[in-house]
N, C-alpha and C. Protein backbone atom coordinates (compact mmCIF):
# COMPACT_ATOMS: atom_id res chain seq x y z
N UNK A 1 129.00 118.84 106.00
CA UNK A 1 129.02 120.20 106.53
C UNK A 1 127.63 120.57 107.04
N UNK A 2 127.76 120.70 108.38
CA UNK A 2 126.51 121.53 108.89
C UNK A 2 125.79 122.62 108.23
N UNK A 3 124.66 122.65 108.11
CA UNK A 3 123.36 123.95 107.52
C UNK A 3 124.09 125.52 108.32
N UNK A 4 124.53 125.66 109.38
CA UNK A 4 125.31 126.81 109.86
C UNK A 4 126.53 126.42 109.30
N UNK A 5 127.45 126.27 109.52
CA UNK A 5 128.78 125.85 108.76
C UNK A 5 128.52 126.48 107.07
N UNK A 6 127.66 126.00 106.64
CA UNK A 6 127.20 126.43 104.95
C UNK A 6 126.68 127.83 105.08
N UNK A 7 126.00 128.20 106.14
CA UNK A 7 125.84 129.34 105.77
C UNK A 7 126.92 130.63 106.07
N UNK A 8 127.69 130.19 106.94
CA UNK A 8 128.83 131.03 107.27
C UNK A 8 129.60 131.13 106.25
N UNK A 9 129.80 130.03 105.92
CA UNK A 9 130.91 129.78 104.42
C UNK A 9 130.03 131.26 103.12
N UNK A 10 129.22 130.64 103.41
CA UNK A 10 128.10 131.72 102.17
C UNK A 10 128.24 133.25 102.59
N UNK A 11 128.28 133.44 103.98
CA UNK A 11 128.18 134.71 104.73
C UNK A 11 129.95 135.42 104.41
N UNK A 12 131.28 134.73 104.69
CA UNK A 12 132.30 135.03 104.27
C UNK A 12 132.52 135.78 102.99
N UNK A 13 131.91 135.01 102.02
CA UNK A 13 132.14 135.33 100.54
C UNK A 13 131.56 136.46 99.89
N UNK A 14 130.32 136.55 100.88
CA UNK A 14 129.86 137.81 100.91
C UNK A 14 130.62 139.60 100.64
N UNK A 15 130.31 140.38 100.29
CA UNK A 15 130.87 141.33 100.62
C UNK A 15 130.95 141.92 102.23
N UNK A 16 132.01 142.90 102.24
CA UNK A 16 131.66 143.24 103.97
C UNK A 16 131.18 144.50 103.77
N UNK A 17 130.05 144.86 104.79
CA UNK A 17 129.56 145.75 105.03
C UNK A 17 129.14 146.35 106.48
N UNK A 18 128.82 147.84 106.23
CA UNK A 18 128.79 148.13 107.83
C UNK A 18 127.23 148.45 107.97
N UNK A 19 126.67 147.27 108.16
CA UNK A 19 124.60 147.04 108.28
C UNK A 19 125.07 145.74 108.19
N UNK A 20 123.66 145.16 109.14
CA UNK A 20 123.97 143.32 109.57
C UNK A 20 123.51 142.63 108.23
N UNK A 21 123.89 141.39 107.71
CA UNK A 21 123.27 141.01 106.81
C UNK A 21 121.89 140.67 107.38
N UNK A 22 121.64 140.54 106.19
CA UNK A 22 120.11 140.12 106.39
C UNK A 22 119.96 138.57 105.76
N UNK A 23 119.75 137.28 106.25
CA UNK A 23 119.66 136.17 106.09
C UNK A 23 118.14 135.74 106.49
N UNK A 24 117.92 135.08 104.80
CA UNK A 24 116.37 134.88 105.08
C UNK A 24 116.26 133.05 104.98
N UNK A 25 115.26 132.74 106.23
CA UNK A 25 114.97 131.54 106.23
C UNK A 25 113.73 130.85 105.84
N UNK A 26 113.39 130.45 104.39
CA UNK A 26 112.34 130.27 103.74
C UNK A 26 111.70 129.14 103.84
N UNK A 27 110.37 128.85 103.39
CA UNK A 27 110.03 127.49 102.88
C UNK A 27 108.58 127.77 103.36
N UNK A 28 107.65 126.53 102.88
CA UNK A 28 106.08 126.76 103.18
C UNK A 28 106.03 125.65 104.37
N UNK A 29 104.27 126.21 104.60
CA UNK A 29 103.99 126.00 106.28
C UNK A 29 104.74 124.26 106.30
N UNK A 30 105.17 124.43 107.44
CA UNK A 30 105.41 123.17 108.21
C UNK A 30 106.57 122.33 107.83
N UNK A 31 107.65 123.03 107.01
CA UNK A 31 108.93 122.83 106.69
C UNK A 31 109.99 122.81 107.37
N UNK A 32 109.42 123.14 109.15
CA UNK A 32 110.98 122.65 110.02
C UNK A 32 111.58 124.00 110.09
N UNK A 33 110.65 125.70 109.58
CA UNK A 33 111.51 126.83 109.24
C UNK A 33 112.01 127.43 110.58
N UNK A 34 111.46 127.02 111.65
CA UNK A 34 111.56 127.76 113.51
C UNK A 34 112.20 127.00 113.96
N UNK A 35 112.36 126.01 114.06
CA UNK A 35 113.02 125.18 114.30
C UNK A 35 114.77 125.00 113.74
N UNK A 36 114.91 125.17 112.46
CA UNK A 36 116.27 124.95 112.04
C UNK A 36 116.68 126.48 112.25
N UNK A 37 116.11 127.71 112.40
CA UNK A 37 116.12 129.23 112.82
C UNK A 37 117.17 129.43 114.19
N UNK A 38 115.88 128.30 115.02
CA UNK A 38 117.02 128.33 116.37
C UNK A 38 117.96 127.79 116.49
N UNK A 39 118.19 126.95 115.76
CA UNK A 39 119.49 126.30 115.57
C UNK A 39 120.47 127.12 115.21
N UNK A 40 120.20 127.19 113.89
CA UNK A 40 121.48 128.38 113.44
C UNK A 40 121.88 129.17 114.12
N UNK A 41 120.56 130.41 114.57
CA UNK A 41 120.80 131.34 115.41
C UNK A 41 122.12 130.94 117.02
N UNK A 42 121.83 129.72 117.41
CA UNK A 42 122.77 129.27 118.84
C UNK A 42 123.91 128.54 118.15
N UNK A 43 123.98 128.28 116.79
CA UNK A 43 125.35 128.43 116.78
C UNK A 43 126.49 129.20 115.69
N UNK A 44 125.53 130.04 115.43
CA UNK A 44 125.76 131.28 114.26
C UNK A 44 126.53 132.43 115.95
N UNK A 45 125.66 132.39 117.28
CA UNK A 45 126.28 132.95 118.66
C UNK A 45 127.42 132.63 119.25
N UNK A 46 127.50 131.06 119.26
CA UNK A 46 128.52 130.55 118.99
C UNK A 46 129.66 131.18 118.87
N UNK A 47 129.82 131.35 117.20
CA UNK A 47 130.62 131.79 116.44
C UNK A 47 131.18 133.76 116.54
N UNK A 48 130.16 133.59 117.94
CA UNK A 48 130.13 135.19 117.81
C UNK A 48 129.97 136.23 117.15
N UNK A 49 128.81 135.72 116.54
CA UNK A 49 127.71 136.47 115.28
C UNK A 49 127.08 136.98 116.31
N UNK A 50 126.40 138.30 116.48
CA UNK A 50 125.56 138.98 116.90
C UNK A 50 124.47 138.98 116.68
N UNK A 51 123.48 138.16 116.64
CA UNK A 51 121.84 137.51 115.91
C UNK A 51 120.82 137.91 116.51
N UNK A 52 119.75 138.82 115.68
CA UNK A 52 118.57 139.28 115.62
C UNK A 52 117.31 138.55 115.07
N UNK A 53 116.87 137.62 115.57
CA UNK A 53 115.79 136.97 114.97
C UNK A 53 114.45 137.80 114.55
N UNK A 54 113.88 137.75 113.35
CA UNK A 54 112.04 138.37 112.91
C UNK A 54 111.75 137.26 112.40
N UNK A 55 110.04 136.60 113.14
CA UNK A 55 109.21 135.91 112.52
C UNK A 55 108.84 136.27 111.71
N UNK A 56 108.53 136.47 110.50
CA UNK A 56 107.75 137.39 109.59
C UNK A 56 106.52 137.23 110.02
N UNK A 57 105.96 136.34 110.40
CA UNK A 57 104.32 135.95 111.08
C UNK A 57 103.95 136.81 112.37
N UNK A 58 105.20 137.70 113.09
CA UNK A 58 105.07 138.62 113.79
C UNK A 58 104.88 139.76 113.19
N UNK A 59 104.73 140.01 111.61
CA UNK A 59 104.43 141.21 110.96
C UNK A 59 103.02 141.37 110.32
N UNK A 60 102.49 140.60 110.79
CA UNK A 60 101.22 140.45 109.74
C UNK A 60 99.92 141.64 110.45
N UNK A 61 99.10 141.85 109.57
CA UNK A 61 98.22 142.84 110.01
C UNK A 61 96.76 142.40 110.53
N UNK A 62 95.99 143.48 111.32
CA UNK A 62 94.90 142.92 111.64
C UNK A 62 93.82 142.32 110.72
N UNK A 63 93.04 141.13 111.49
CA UNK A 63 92.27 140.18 110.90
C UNK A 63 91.27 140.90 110.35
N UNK A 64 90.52 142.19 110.06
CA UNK A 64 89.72 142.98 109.29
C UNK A 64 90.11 143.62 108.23
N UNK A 65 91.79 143.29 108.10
CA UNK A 65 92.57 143.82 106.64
C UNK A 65 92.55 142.76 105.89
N UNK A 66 92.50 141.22 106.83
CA UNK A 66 92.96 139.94 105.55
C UNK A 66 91.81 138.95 105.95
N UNK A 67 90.55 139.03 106.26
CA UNK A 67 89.44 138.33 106.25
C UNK A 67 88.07 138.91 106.10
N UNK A 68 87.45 138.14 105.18
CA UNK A 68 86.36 138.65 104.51
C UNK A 68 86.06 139.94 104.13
N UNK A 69 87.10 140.36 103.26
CA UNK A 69 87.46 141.26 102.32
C UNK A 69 86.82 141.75 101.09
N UNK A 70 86.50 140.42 100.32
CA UNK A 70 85.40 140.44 99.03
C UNK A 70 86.32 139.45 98.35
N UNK A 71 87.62 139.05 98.38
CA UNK A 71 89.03 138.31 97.65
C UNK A 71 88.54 137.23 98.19
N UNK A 72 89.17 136.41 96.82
CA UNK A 72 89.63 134.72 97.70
C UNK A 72 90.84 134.66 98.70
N UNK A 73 90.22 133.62 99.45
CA UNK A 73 90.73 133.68 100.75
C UNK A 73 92.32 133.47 100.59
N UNK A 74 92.53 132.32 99.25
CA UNK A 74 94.12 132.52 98.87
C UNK A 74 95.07 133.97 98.78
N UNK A 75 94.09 134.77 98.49
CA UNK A 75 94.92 135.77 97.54
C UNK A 75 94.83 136.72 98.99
N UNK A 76 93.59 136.80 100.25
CA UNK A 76 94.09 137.51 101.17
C UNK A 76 95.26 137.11 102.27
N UNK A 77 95.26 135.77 102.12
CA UNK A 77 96.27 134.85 102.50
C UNK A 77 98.00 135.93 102.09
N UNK A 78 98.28 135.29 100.90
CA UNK A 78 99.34 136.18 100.06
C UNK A 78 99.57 137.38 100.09
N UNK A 79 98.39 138.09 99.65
CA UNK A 79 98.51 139.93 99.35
C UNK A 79 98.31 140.91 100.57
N UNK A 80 97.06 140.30 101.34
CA UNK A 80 96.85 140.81 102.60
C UNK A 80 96.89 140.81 103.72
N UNK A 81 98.24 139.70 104.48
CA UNK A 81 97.95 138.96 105.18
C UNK A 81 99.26 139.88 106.08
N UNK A 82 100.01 140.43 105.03
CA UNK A 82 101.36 141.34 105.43
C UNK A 82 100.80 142.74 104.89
N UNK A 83 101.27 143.67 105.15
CA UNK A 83 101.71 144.57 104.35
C UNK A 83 102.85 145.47 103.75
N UNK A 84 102.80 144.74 102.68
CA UNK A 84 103.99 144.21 102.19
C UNK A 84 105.26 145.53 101.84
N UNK A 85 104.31 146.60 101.63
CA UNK A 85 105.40 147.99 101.63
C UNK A 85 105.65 148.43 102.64
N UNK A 86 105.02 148.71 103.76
CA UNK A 86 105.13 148.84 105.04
C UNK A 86 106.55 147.81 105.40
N UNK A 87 106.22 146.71 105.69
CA UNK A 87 107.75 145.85 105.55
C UNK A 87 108.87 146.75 105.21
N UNK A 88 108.40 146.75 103.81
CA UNK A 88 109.82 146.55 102.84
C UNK A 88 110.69 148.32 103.39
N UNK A 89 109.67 149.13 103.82
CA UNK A 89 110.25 150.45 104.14
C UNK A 89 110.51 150.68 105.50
N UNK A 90 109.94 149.94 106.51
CA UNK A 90 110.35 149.86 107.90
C UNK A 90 111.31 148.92 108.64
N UNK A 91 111.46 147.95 107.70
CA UNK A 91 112.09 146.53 108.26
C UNK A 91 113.60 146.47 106.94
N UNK A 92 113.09 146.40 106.19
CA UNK A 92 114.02 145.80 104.84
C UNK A 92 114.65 147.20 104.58
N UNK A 93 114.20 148.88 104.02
CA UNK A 93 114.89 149.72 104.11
C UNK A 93 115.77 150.57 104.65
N UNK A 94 115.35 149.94 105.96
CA UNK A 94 115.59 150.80 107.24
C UNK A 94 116.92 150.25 107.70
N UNK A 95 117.37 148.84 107.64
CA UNK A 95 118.67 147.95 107.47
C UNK A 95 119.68 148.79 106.71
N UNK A 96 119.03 148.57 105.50
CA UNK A 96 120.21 148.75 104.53
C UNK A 96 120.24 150.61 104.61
N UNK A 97 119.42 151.10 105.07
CA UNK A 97 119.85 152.63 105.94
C UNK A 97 121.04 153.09 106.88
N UNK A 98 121.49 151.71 107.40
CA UNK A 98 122.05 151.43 108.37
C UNK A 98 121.78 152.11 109.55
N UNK A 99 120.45 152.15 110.09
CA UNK A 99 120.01 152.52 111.14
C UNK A 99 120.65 151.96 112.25
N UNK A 100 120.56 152.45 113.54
CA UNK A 100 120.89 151.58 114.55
C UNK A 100 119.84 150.80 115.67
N UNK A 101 118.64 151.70 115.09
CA UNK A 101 117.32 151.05 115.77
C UNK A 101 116.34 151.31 114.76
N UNK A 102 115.40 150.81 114.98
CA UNK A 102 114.16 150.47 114.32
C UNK A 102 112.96 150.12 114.42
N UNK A 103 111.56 150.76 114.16
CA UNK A 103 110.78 150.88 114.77
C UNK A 103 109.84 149.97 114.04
N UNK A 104 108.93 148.84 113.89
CA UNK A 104 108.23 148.29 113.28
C UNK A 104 107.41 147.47 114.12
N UNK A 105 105.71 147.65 113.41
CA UNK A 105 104.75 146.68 114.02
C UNK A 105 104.41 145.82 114.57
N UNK A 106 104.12 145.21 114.87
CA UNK A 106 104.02 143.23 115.96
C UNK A 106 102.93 143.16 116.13
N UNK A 107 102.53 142.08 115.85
CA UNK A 107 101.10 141.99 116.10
C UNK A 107 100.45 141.30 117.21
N UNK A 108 99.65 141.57 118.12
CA UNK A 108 99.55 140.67 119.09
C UNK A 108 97.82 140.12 118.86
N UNK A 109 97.80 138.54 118.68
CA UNK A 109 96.96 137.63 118.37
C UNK A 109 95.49 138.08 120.30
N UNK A 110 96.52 137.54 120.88
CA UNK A 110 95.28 137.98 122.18
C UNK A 110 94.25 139.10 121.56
N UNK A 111 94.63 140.18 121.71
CA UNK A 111 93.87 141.50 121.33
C UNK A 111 93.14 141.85 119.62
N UNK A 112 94.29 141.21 118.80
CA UNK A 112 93.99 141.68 117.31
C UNK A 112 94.58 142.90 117.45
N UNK A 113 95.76 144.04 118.05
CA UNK A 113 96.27 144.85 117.41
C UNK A 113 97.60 144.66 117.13
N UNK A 114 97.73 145.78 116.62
CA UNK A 114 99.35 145.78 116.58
C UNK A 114 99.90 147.41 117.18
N UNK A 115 101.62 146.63 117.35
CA UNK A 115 101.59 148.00 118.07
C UNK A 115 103.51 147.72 118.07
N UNK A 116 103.81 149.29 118.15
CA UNK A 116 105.25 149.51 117.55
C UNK A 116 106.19 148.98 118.04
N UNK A 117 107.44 148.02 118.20
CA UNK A 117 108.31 147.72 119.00
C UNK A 117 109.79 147.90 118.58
N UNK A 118 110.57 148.76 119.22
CA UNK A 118 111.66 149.26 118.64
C UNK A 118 112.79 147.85 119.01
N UNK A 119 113.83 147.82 117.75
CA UNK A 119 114.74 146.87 117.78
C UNK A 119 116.31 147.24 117.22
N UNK A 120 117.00 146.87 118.87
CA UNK A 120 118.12 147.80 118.56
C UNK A 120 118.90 146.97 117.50
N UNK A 121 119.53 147.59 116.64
CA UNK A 121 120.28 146.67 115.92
C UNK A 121 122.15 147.23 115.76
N UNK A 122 122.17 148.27 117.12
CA UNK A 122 123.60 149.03 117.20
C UNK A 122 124.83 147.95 117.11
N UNK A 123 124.17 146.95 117.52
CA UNK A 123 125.61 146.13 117.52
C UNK A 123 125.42 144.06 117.50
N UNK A 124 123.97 144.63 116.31
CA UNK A 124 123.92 143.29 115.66
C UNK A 124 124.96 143.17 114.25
N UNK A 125 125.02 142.08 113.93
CA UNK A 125 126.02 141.58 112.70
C UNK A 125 125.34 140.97 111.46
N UNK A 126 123.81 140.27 112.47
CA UNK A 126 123.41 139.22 111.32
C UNK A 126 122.03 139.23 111.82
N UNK A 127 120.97 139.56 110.55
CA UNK A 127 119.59 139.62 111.22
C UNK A 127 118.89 138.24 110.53
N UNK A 128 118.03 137.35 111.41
CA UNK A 128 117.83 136.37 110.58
C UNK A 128 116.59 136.54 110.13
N UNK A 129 115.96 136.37 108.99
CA UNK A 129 114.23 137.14 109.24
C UNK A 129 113.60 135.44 108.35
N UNK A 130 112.70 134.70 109.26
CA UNK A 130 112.18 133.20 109.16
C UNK A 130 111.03 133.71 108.68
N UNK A 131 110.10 132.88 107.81
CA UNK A 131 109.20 132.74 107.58
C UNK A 131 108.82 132.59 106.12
N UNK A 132 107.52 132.51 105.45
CA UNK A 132 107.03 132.28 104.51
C UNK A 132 107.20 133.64 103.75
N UNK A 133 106.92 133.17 102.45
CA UNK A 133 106.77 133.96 101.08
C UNK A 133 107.83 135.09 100.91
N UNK A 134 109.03 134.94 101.75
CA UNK A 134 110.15 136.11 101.95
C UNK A 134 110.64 136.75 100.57
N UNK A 135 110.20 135.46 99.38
CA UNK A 135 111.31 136.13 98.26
C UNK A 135 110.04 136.89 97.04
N UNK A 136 109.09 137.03 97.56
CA UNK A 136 108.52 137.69 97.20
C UNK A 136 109.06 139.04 96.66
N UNK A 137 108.63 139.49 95.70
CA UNK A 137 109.53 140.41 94.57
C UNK A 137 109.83 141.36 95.19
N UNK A 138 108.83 141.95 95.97
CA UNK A 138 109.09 143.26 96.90
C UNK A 138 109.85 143.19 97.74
N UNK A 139 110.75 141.83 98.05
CA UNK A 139 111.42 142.18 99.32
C UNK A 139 113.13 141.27 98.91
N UNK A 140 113.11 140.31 97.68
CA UNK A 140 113.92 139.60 97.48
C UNK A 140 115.35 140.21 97.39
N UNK A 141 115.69 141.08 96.85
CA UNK A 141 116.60 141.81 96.63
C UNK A 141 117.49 142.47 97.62
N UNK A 142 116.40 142.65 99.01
CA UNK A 142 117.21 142.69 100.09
C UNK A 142 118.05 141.69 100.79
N UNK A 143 117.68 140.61 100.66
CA UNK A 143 118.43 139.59 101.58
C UNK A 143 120.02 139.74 100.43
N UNK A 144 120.38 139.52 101.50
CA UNK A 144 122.52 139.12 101.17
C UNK A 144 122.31 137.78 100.99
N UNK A 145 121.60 136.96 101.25
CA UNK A 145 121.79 135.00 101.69
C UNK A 145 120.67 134.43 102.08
N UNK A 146 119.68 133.54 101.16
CA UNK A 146 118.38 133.10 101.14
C UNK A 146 118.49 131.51 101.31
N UNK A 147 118.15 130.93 103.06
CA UNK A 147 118.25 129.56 102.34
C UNK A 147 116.43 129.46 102.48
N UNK A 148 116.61 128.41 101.64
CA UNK A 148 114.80 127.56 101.58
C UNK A 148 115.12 126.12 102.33
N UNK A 149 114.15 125.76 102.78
CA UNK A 149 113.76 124.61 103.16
C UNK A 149 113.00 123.68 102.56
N UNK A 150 113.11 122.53 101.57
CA UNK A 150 112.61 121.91 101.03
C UNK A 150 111.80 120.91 101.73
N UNK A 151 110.53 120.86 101.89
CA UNK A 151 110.31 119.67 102.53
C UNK A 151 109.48 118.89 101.90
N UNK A 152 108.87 117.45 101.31
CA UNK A 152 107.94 117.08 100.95
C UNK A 152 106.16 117.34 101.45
N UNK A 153 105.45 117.61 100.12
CA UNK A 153 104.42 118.04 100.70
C UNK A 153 103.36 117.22 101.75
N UNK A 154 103.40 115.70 101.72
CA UNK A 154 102.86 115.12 102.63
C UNK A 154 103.38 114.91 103.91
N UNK A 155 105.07 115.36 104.16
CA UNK A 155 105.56 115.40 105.53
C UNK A 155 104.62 116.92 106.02
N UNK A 156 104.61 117.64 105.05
CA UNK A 156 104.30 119.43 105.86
C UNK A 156 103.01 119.03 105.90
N UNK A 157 102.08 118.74 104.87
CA UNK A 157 100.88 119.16 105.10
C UNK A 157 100.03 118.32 106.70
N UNK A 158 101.02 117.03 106.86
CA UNK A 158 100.50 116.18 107.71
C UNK A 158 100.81 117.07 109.38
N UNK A 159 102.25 117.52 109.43
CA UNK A 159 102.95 118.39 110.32
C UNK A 159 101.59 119.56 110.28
N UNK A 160 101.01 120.35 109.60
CA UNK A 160 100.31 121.61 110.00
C UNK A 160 98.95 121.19 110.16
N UNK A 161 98.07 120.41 109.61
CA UNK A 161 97.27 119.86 110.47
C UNK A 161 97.05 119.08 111.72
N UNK A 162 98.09 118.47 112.12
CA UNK A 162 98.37 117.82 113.35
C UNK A 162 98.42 119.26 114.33
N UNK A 163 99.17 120.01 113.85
CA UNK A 163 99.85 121.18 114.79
C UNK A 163 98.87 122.58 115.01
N UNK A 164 97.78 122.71 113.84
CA UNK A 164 96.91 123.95 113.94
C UNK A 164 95.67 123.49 114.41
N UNK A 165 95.63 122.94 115.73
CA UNK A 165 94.13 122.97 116.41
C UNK A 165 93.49 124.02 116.44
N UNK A 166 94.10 125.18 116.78
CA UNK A 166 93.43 126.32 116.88
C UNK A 166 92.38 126.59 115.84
N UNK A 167 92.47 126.21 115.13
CA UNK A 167 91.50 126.37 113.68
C UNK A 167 90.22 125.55 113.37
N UNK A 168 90.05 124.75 114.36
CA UNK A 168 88.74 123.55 114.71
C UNK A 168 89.27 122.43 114.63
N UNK A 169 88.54 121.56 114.38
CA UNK A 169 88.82 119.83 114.31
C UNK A 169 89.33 119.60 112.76
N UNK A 170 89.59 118.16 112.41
CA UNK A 170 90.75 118.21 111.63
C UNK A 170 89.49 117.98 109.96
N UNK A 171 88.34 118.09 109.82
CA UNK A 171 87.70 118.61 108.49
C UNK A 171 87.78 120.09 108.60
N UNK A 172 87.71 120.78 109.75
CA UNK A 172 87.91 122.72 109.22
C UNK A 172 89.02 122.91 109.09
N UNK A 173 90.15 122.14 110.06
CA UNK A 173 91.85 122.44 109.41
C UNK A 173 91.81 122.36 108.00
N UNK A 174 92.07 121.26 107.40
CA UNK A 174 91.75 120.66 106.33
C UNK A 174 90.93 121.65 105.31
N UNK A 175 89.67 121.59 105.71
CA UNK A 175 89.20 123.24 104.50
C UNK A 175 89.75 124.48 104.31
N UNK A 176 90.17 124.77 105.55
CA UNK A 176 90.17 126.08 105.77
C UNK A 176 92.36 125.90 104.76
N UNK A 177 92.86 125.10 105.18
CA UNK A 177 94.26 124.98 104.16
C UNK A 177 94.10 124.92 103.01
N UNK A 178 92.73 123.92 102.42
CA UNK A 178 92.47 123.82 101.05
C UNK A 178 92.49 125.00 100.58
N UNK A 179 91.22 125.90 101.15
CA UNK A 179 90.79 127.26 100.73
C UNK A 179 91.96 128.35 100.56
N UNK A 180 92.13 128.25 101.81
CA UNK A 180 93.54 129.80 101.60
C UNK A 180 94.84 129.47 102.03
N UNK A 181 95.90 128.79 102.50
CA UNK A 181 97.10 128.20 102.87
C UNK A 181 97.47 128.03 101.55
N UNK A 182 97.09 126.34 101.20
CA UNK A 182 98.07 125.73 100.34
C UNK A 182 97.94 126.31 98.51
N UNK A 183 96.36 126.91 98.59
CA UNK A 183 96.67 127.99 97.04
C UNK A 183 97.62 129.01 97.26
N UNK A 184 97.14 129.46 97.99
CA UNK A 184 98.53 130.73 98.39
C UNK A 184 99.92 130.26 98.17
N UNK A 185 100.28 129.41 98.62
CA UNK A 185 101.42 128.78 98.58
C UNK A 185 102.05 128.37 97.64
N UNK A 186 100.78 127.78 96.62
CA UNK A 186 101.18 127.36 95.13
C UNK A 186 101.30 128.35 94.02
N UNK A 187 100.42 129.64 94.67
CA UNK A 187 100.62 130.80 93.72
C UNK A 187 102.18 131.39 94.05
N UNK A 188 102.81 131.30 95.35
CA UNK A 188 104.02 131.85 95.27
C UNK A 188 105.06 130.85 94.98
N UNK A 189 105.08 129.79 94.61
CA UNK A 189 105.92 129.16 94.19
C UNK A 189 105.94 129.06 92.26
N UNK A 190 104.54 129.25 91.68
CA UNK A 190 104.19 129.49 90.41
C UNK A 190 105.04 131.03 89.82
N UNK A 191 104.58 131.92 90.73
CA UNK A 191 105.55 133.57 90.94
C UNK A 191 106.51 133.96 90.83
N UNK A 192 107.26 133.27 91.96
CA UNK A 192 108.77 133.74 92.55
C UNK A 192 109.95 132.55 92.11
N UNK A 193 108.84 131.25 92.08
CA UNK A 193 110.16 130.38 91.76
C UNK A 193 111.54 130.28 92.75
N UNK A 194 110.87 130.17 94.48
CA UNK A 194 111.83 130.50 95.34
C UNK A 194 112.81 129.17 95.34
N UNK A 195 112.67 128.15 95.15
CA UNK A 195 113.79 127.08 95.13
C UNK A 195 114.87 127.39 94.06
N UNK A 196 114.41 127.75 93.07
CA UNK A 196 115.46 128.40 92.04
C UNK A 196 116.40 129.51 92.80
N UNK A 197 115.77 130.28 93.16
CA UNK A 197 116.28 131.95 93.28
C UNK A 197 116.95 131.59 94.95
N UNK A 198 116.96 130.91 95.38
CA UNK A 198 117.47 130.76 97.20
C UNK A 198 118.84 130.61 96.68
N UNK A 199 119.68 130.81 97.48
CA UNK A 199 121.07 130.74 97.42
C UNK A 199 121.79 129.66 98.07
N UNK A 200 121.10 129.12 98.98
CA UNK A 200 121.24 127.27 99.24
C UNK A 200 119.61 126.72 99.58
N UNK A 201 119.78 125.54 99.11
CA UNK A 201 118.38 124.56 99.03
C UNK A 201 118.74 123.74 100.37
N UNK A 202 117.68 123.45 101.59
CA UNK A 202 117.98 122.54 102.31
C UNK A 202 116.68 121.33 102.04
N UNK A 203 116.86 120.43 102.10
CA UNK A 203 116.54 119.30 101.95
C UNK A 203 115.79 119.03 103.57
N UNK A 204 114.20 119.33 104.01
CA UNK A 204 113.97 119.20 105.24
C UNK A 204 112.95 118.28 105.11
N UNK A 205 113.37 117.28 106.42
CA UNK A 205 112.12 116.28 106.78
C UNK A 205 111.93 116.32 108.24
């Protein structure tokens, strides 16, 4: 059975409601999470699901809220890197409000700001929201259907240094993941215990 196929099956059993589910697509950096996103999403359309994609990495705040702060760089990584009530009351409350539009932040990397972008959701069914640290306590409770992406750590870690040039040559990739990425990462898996708590485990290489 196909990863969409499983999740539809999961989405059925569901209760019905009139607000789109909210389906979260988890796992740490370089787990295949954008990638298996668009997939679903084209054939979750398919199926004539109405699909709203959020990067969560399109929510994050400016670089003078989550760098050189006085914190380790892990913990601005994790704590400051979103803001995490802001989310949970514009994005995650505002759903289960059953709004029909919705107004929330985006951040644009060119400039360093952010700035409001409304998203109609009048006649979505199924919102998919991808990215890291989703089951984080503040926000877990919202999703209807959590899958994770399992991937081994030497397939990812090899995948995000190959892939984050932007960050210098491959000793500052490399530090700069040591320092704040992969602690971060290990503190939310120490936390949340998201392979437990997901509602299907995918197995990604």
């Amino acid at each position: 059975m196909s990863i969409t196929n499983r999740v539809i099956k999961g989405i059925t059993q569901l209760e019905k409601m009139d607000r789109p589910y909210i389906i979260g697509i988890d796992g740490l950096s370089g787990a295949g999470k954008t990638t298996i996103t668009e997939k679903i999403k084209e054939e979750l359309m398919s199926e004539e699901y109405n699909v709203v994609i959020i990067h969560i990495d399109d929510l994050i705040v400016e670089r003078a809220k989550r760098y050189n702060t006085g914190y380790p760089e892990w913990y601005e990584y994790y704590m400051l890197q979103w803001d995490v009530e802001y989310i949970k009351e514009n994005l995650f409350e505002a759903v289960h409000q059953k709004l029909n539009h919705i107004d929330i932040k985006f951040y644009e990397s060119a400039n360093d700001r952010c700035h409001s972008k409304n998203i109609d959701l009048e006649k979505c069914t199924l919102i998919l929201i991808e990215g890291i640290f989703l089951q984080r306590k503040e926000w877990r409770a919202f999703f209807d259907y959590v899958i994770y992406l399992d991937c081994p750590k030497d397939i990812r870690y090899d995948r995000v240094l190959q892939r984050d040039t932007y960050l210098g040559d491959m000793k500052e990739r490399l530090e700069k993941y040591e320092r704040r990425y992969w602690m971060g990462e290990d503190y939310y898996l120490q936390e949340e215990n998201p392979i437990q708590n997901s509602d299907i485990v995918i197995n990604s290489l």
